[in-house]
C-alpha atoms as a PDB file:
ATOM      1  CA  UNK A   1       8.321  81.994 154.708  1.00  0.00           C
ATOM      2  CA  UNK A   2       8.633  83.353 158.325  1.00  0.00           C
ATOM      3  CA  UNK A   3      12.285  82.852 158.029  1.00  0.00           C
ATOM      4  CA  UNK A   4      12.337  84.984 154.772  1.00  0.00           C
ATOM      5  CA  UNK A   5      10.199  87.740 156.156  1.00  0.00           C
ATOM      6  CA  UNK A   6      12.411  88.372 159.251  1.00  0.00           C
ATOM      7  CA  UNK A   7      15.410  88.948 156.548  1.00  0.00           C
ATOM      8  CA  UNK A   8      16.774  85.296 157.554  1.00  0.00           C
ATOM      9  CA  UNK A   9      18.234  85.221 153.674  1.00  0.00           C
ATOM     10  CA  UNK A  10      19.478  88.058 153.789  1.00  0.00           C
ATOM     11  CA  UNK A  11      21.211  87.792 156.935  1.00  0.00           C
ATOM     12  CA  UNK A  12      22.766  84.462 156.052  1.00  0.00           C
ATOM     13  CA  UNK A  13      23.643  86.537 152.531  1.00  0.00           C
ATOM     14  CA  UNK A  14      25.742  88.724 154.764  1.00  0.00           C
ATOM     15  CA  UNK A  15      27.012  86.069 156.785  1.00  0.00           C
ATOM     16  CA  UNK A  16      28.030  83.868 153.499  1.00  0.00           C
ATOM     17  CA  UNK A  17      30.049  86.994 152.392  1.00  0.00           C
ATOM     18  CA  UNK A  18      31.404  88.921 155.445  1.00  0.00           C
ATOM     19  CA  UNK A  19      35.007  89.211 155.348  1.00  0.00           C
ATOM     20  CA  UNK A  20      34.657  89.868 159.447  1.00  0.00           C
ATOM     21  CA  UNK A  21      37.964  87.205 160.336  1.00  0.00           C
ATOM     22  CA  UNK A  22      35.420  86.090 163.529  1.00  0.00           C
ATOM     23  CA  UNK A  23      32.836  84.749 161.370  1.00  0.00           C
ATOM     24  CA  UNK A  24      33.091  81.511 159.036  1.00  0.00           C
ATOM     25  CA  UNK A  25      34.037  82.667 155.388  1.00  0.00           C
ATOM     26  CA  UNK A  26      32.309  81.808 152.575  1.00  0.00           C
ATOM     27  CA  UNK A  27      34.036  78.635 151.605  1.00  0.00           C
ATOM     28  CA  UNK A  28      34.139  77.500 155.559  1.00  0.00           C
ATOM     29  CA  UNK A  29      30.147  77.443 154.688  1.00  0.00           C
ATOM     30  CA  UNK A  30      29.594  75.779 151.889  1.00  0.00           C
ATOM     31  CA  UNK A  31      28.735  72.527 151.751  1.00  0.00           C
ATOM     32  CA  UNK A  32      30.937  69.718 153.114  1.00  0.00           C
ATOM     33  CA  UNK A  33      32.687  67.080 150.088  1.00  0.00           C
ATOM     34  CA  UNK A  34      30.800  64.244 149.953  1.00  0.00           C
ATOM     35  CA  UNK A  35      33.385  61.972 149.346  1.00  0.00           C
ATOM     36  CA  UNK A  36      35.474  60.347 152.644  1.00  0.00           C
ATOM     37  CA  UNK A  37      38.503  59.889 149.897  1.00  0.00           C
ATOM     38  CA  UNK A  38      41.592  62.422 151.427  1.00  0.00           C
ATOM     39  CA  UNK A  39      41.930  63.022 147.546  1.00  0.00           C
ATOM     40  CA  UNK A  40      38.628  63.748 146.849  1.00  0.00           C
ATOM     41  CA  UNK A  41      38.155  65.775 150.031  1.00  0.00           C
ATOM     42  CA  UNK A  42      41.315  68.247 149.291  1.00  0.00           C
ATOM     43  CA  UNK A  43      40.204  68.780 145.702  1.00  0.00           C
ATOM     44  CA  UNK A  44      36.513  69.655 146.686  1.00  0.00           C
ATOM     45  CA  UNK A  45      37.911  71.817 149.497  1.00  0.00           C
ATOM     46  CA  UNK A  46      40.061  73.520 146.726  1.00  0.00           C
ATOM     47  CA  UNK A  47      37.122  74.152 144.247  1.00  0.00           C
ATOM     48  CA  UNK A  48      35.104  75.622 147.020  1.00  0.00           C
ATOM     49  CA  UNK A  49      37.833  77.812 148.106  1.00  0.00           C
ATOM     50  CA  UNK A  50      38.176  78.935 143.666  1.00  0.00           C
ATOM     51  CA  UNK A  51      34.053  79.313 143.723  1.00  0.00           C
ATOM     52  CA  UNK A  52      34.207  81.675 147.120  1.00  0.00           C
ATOM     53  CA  UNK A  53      36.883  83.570 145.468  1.00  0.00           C
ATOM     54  CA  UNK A  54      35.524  84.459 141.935  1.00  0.00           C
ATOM     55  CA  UNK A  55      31.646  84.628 144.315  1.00  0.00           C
ATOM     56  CA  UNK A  56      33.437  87.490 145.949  1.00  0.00           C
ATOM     57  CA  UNK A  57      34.264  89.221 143.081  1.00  0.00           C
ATOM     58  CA  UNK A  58      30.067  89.674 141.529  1.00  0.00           C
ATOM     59  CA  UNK A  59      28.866  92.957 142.668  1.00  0.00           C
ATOM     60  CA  UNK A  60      26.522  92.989 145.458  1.00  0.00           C
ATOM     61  CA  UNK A  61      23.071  92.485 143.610  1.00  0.00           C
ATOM     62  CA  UNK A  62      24.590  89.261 140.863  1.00  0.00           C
ATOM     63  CA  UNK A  63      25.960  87.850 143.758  1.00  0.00           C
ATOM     64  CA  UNK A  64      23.038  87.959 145.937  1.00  0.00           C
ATOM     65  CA  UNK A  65      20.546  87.086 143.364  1.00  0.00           C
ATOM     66  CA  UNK A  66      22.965  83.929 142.677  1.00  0.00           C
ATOM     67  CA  UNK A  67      23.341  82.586 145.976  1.00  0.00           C
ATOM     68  CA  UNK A  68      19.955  82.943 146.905  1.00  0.00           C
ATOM     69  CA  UNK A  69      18.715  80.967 143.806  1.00  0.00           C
ATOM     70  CA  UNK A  70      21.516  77.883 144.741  1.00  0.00           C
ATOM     71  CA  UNK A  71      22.151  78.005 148.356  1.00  0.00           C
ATOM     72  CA  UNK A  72      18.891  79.106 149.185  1.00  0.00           C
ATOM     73  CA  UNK A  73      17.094  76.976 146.588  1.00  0.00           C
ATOM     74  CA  UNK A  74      14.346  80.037 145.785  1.00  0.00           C
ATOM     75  CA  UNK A  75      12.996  80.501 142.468  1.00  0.00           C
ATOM     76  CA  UNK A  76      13.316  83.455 140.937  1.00  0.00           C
ATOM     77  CA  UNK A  77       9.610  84.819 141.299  1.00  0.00           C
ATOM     78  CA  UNK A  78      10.554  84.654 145.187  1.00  0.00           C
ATOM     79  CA  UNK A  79      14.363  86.072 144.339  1.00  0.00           C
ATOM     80  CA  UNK A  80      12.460  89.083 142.816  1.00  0.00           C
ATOM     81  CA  UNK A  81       9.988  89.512 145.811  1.00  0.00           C
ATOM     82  CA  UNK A  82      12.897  89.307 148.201  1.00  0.00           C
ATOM     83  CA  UNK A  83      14.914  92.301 146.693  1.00  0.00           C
ATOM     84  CA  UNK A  84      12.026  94.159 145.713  1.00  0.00           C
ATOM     85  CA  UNK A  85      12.872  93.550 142.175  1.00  0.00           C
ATOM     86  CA  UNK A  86      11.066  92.818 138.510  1.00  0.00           C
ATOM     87  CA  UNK A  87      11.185  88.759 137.633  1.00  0.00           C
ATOM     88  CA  UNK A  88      13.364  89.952 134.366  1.00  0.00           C
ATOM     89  CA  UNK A  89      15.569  92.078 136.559  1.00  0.00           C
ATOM     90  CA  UNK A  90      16.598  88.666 138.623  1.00  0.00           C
ATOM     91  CA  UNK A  91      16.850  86.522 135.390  1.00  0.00           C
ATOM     92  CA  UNK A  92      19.217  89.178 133.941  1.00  0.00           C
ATOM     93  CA  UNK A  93      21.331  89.312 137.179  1.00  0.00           C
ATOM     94  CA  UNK A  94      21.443  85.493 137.623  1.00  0.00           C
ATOM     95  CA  UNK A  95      22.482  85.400 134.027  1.00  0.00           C
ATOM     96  CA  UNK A  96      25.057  87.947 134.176  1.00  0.00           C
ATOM     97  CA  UNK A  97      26.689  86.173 137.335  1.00  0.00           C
ATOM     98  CA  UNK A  98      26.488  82.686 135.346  1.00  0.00           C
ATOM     99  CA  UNK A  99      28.629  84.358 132.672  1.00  0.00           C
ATOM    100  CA  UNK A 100      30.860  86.517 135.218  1.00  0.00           C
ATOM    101  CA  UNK A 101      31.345  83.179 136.946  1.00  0.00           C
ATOM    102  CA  UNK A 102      31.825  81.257 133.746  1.00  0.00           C
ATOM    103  CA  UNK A 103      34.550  83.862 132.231  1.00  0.00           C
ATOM    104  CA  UNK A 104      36.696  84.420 135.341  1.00  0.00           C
ATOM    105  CA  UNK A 105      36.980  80.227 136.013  1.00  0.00           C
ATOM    106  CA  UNK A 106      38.603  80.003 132.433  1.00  0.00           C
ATOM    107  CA  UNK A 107      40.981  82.635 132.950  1.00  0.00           C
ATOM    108  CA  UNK A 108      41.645  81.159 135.890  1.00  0.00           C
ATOM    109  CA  UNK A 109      42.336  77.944 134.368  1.00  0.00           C
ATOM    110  CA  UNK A 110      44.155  79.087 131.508  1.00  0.00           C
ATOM    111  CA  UNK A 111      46.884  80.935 133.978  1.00  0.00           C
ATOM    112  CA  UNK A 112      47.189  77.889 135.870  1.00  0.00           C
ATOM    113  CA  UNK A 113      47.475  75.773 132.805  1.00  0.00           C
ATOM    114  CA  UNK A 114      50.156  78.204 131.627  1.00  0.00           C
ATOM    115  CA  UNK A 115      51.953  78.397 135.399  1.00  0.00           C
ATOM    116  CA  UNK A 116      51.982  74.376 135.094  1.00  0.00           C
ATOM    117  CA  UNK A 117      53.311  73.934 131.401  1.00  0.00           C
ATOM    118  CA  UNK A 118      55.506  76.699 131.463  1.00  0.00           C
END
């Protein structure tokens, strides 16, 4: 709770995003594979790397609510007391993200489908 109240998610928020070349990027910070397989390792790294990208592209506040609700592992009562927002307001933005997130990876996958057939 201390953490949270001296803007600790936040902070790690900005970190997870900032496009400063000094600082780890998004997908340097997610989670390592869990797999020891060289196969298994270069697809997760690859999927991480696709996640960080499409993440990057949420606006601020869908992106925020999301990452503190999975990275961060806070429910959504403690979402909305973070950014001084309604409990709706962060199920609405977590939503929208879902979808946003959900939309772009089967465009995505479609192009590359059509890059590999074609």
């Amino acid at each position: 709770i201390n953490y949270r109240k001296r803007g600790g998610v936040l902070n790690r928020l900005k970190q997870l995003m900032s496009l400063d070349t000094d600082e780890l990027s998004l997908s340097e910070q997610l989670p390592a594979p869990e797999s020891t397989q060289p196969d298994s390792q270069y697809e997760s790294s690859r999927a991480q790397l696709r996640l960080a990208e499409l993440m990057a592209d949420l606006p601020d506040r869908q992106r925020e609510a999301f990452l503190l609700h999975k990275l961060e592992g806070l429910s959504y009562k403690e979402i909305a007391e973070e950014l001084g927002l309604s409990l709706p307001a962060v199920e609405s933005l977590i939503h929208r993200a879902k979808i946003r997130l959900q939309e772009k990876l089967v465009k995505k996958t479609r192009r590359l489908r059509k890059k590999a057939g074609g």
